[in-house]
PDB file of N, CA and C in Angstrom:
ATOM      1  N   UNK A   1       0.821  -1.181   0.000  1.00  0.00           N
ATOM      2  CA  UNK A   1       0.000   0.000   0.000  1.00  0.00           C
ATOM      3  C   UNK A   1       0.875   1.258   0.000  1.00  0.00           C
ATOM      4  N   UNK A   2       2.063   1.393   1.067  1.00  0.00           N
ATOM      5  CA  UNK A   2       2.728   2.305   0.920  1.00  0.00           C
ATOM      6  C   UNK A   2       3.473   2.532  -0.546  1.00  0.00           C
ATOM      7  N   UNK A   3       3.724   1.413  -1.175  1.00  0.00           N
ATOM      8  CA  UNK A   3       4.535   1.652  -2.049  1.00  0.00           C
ATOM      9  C   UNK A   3       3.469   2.213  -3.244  1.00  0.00           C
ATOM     10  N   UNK A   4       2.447   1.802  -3.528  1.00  0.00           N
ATOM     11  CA  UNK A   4       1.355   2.352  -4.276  1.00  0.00           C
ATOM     12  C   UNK A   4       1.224   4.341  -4.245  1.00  0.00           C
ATOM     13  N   UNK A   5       1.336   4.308  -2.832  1.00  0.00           N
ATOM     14  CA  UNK A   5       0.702   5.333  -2.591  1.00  0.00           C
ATOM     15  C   UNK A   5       1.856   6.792  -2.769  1.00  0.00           C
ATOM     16  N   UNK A   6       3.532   5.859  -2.511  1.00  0.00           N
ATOM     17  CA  UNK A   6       4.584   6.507  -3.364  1.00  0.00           C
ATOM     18  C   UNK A   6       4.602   6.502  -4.923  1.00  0.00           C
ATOM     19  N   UNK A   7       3.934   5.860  -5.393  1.00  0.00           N
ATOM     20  CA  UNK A   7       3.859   6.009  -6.782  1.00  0.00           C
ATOM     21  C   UNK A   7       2.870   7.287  -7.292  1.00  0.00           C
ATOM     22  N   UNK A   8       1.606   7.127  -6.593  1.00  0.00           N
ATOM     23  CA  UNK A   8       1.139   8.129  -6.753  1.00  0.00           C
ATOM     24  C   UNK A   8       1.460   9.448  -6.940  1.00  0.00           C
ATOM     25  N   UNK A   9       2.065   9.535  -5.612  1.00  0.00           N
ATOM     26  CA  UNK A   9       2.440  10.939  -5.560  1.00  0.00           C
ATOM     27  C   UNK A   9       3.765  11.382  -6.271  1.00  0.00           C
ATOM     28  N   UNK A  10       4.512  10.090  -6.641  1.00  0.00           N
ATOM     29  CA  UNK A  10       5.352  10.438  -7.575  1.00  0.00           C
ATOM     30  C   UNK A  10       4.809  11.140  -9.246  1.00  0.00           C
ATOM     31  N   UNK A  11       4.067  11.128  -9.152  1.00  0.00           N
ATOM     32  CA  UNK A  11       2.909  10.432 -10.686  1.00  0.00           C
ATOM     33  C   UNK A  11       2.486  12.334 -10.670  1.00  0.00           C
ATOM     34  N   UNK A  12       2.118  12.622  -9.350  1.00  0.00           N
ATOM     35  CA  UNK A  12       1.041  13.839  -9.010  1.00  0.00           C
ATOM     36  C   UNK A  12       1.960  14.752  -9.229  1.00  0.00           C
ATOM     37  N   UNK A  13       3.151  14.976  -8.350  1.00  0.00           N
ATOM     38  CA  UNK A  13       4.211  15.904  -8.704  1.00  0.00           C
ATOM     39  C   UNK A  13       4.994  15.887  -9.328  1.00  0.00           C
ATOM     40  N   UNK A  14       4.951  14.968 -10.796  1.00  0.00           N
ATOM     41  CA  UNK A  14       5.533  14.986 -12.367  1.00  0.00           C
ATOM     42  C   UNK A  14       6.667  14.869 -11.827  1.00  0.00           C
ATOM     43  N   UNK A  15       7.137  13.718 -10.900  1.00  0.00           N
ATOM     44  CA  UNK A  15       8.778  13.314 -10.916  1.00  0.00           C
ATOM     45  C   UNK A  15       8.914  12.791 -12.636  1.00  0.00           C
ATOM     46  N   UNK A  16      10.171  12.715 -12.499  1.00  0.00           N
ATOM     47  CA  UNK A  16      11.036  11.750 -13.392  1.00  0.00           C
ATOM     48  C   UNK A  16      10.691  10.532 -14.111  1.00  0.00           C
ATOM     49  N   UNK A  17      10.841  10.797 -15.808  1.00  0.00           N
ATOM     50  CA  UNK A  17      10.043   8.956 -15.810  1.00  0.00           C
ATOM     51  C   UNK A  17      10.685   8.035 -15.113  1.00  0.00           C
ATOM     52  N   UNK A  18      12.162   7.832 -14.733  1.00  0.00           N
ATOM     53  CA  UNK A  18      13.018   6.930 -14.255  1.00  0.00           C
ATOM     54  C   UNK A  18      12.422   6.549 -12.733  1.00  0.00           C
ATOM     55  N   UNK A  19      11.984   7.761 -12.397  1.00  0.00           N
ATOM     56  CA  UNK A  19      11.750   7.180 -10.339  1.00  0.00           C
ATOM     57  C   UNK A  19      10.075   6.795 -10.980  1.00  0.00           C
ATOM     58  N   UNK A  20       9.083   7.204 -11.405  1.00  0.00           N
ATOM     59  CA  UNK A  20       8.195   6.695 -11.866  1.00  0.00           C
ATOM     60  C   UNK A  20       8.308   4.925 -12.205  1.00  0.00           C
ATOM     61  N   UNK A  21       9.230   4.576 -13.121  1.00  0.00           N
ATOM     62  CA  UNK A  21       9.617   3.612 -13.794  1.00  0.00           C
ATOM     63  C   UNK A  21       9.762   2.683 -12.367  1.00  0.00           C
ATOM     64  N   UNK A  22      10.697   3.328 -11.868  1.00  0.00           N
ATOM     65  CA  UNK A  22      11.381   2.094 -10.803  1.00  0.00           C
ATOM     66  C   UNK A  22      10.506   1.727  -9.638  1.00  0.00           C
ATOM     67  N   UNK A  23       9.816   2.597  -9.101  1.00  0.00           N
ATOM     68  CA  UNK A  23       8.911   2.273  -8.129  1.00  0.00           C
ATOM     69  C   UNK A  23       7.834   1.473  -8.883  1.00  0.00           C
ATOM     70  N   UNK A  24       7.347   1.676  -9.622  1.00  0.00           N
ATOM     71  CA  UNK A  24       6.137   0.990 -10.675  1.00  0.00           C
ATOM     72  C   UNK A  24       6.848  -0.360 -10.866  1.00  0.00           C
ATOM     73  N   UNK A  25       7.536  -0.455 -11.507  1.00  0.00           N
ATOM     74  CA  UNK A  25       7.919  -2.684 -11.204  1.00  0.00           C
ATOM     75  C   UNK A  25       8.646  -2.643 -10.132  1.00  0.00           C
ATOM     76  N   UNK A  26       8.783  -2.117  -9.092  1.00  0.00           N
ATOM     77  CA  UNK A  26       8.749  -2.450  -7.809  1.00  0.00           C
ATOM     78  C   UNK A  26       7.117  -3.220  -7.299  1.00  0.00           C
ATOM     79  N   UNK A  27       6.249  -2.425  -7.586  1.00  0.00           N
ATOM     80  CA  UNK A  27       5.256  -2.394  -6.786  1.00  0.00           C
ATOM     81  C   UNK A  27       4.699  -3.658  -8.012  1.00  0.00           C
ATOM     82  N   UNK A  28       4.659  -3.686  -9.125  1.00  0.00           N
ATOM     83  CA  UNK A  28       4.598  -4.787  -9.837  1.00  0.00           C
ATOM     84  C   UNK A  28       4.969  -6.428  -9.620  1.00  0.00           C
ATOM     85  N   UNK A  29       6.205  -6.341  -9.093  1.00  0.00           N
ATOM     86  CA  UNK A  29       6.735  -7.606  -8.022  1.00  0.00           C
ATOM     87  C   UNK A  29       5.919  -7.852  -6.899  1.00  0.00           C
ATOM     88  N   UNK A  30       6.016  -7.137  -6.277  1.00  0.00           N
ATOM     89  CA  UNK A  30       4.969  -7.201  -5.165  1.00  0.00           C
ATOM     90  C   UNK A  30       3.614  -8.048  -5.516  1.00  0.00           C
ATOM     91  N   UNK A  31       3.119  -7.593  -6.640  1.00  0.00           N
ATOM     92  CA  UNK A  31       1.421  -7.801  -7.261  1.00  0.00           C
ATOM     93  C   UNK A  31       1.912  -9.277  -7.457  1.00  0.00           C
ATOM     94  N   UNK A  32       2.714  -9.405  -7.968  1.00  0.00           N
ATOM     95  CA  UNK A  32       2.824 -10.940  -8.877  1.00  0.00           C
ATOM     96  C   UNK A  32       3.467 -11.611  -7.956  1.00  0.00           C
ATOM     97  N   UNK A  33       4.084 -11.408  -6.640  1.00  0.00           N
ATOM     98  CA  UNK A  33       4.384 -12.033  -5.616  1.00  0.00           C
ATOM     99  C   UNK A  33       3.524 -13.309  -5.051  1.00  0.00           C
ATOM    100  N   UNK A  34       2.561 -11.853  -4.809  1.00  0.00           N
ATOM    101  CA  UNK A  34       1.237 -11.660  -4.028  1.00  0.00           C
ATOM    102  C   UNK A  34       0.329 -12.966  -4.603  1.00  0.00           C
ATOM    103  N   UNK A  35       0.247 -13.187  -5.823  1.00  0.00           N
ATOM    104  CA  UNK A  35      -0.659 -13.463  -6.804  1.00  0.00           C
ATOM    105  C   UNK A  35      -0.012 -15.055  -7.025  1.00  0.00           C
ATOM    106  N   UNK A  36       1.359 -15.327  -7.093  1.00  0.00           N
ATOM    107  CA  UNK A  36       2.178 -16.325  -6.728  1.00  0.00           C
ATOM    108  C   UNK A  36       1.697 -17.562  -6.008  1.00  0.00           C
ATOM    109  N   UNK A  37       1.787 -16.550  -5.060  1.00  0.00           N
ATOM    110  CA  UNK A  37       1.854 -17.038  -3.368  1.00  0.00           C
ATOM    111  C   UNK A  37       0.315 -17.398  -3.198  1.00  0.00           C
ATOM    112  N   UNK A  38      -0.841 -16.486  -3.860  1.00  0.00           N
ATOM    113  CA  UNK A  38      -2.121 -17.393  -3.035  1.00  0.00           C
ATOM    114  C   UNK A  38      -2.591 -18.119  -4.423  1.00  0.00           C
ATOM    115  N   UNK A  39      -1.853 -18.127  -5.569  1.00  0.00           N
ATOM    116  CA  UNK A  39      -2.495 -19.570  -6.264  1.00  0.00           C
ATOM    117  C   UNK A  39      -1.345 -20.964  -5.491  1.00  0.00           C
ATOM    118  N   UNK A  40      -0.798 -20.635  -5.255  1.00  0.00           N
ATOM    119  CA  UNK A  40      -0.083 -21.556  -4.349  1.00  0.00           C
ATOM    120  C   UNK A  40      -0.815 -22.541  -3.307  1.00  0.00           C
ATOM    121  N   UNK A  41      -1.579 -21.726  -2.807  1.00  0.00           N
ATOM    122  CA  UNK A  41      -2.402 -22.231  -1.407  1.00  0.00           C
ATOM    123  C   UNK A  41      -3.392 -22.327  -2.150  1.00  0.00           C
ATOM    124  N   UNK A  42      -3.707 -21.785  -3.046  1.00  0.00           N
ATOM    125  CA  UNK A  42      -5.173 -22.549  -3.400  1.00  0.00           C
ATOM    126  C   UNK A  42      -4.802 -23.833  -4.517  1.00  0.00           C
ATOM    127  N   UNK A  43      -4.146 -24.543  -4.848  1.00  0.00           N
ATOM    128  CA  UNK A  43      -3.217 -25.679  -5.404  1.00  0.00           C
ATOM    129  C   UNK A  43      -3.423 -26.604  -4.272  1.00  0.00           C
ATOM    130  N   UNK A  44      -2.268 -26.102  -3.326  1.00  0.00           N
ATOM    131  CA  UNK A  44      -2.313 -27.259  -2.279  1.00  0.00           C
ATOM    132  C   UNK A  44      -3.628 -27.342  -1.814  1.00  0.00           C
ATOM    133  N   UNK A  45      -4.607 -26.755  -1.584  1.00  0.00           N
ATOM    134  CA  UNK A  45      -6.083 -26.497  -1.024  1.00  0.00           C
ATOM    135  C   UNK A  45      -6.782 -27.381  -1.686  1.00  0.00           C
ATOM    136  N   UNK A  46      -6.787 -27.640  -3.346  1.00  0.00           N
ATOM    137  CA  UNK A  46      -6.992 -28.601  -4.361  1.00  0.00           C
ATOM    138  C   UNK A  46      -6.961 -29.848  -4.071  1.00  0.00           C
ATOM    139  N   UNK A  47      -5.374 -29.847  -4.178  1.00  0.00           N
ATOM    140  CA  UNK A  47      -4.754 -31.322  -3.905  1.00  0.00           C
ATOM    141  C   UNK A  47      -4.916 -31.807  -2.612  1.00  0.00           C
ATOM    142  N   UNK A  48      -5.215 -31.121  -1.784  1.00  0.00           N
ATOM    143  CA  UNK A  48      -5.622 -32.231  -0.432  1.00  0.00           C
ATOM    144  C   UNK A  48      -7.008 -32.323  -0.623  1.00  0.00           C
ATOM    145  N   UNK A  49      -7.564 -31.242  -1.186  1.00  0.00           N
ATOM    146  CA  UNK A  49      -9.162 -31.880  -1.395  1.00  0.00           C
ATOM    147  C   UNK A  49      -9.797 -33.201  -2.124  1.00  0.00           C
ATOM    148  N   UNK A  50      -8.434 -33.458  -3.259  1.00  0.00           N
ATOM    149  CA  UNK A  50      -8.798 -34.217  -4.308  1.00  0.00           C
ATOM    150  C   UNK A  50      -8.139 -35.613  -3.666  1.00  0.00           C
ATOM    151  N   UNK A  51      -7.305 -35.449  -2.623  1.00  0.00           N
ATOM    152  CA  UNK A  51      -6.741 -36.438  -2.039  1.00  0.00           C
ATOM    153  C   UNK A  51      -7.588 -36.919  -0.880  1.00  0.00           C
ATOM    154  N   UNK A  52      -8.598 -36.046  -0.502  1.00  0.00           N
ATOM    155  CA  UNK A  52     -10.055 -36.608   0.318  1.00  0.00           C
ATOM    156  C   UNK A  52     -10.615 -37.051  -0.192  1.00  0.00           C
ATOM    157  N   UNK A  53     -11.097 -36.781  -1.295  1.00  0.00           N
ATOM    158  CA  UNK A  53     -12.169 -37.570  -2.208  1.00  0.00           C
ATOM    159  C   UNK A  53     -12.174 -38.695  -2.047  1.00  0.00           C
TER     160      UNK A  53
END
């Protein structure tokens, strides 16, 4: 959230495309981390379900 919310205001007070750039796939990693990590658990969530069956 913080890092979002540095982008913003990077965005608002017309920084630099470069600090724009870098915080933005910063916060991009994060997303696809994020996104990683809970198809992950919902996989294993699967496979033990399908292993109850």
């Amino acid at each position: 959230m913080k890092l979002r919310e540095k982008l913003d205001e990077l965005i608002n007070n017309n920084a630099d495309y470069e600090s724009i750039y870098h915080v933005s796939t910063e916060l991009d990693k994060l997303i696809l981390d994020y996104y990683k990590e809970r198809n992950e658990m919902v996989i294993k969530k699967l496979i033990k379900k399908e292993g109850n069956a």
